[in-house]
Protein backbone atom coordinates (compact mmCIF):
# COMPACT_ATOMS: atom_id res chain seq x y z
CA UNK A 1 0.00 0.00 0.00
CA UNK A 2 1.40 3.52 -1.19
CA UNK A 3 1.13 6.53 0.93
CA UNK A 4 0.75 9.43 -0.49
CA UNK A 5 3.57 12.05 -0.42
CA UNK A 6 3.35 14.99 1.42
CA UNK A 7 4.22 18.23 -0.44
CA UNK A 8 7.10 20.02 2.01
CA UNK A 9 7.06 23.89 2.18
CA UNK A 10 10.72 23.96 0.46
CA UNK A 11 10.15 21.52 -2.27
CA UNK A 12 9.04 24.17 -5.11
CA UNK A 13 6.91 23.69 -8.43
CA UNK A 14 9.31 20.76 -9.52
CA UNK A 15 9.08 18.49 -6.90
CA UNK A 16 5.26 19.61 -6.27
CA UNK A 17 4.92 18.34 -9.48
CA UNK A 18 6.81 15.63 -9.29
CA UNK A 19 5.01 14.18 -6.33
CA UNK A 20 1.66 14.23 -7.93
CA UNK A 21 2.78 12.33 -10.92
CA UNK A 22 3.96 10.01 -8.39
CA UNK A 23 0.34 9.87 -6.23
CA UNK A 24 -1.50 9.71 -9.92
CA UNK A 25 0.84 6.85 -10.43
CA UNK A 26 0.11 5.39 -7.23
CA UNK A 27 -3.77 6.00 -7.35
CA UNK A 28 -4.04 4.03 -11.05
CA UNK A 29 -1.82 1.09 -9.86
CA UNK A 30 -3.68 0.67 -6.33
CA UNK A 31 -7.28 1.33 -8.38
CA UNK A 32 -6.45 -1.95 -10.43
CA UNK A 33 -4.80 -3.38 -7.68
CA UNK A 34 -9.36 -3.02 -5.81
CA UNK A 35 -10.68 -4.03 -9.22
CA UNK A 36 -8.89 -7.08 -9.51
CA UNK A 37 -9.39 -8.15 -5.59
CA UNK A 38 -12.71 -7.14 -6.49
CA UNK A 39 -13.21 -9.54 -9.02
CA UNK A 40 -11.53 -12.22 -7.09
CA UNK A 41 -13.84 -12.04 -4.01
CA UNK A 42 -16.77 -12.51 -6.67
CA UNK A 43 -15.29 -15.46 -7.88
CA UNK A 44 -14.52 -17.07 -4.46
CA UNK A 45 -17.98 -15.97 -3.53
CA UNK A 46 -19.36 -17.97 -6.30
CA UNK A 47 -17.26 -21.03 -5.05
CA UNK A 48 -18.50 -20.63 -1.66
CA UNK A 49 -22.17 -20.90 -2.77
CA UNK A 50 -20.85 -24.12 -4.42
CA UNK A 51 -22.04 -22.68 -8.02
CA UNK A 52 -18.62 -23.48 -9.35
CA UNK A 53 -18.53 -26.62 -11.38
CA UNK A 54 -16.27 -29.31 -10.02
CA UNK A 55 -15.37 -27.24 -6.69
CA UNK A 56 -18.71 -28.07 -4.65
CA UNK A 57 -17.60 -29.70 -1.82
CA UNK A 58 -17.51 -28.96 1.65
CA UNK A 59 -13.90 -28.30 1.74
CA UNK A 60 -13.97 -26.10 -1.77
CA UNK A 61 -16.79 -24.25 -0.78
CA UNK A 62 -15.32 -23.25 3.13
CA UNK A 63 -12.08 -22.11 0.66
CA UNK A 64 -14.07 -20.18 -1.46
CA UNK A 65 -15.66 -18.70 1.74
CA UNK A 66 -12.22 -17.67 3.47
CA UNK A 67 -10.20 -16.66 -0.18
CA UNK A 68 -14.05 -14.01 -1.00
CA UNK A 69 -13.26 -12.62 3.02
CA UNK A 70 -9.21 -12.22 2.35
CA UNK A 71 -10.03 -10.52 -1.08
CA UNK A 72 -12.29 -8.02 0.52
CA UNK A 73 -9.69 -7.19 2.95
CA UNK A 74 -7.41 -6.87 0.29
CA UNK A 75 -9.99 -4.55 -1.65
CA UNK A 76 -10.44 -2.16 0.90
CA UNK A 77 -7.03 -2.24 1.39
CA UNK A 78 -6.20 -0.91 -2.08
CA UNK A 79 -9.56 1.33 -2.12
CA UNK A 80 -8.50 2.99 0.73
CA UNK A 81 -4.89 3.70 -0.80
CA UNK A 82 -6.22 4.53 -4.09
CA UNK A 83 -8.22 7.49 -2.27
CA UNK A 84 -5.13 8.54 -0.19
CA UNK A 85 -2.90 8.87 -3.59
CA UNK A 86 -6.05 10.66 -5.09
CA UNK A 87 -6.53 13.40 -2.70
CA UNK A 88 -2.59 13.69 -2.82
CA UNK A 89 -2.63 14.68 -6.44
């Protein structure tokens, strides 16, 4: 997870600029980084409900359950970054 960077009174247009290429950077990469965890979570969901073909056993469907509550974790995680590196633009 990127933080954003803080502009510093001394660091002039340059590095101003500089640091918000880095944040807009930061905010694209950790936006895919939610979309994909987001995608994953829906998948794992679907294998938790046991509507995944071949993986509908008791043991597929409790890994389905825990992989769709680590994504969402992981989701917010990057969300929540994505945000921090937006409003540091």
């Amino acid at each position: 997870m990127s933080a954003p960077n803080v502009d510093k009174p001394n660091e002039g247009l340059v590095g101003q600029l500089g640091n918000s290429i880095k944040n807009a950077g930061n905010y694209l990469s950790e936006t895919v980084q939610g979309k994909t965890a987001e995608a994953s979570k829906e998948g794992n969901k679907e294998q938790a409900k046991g509507n995944v073909p071949g993986q509908d056993s008791i043991s597929d469907r409790a890994s389905g359950a825990l992989g769709a509550a680590s994504d969402k974790l992981d989701q917010h995680k990057h969300d929540a970054s994505a945000k921090a590196n937006k409003e540091g633009i």
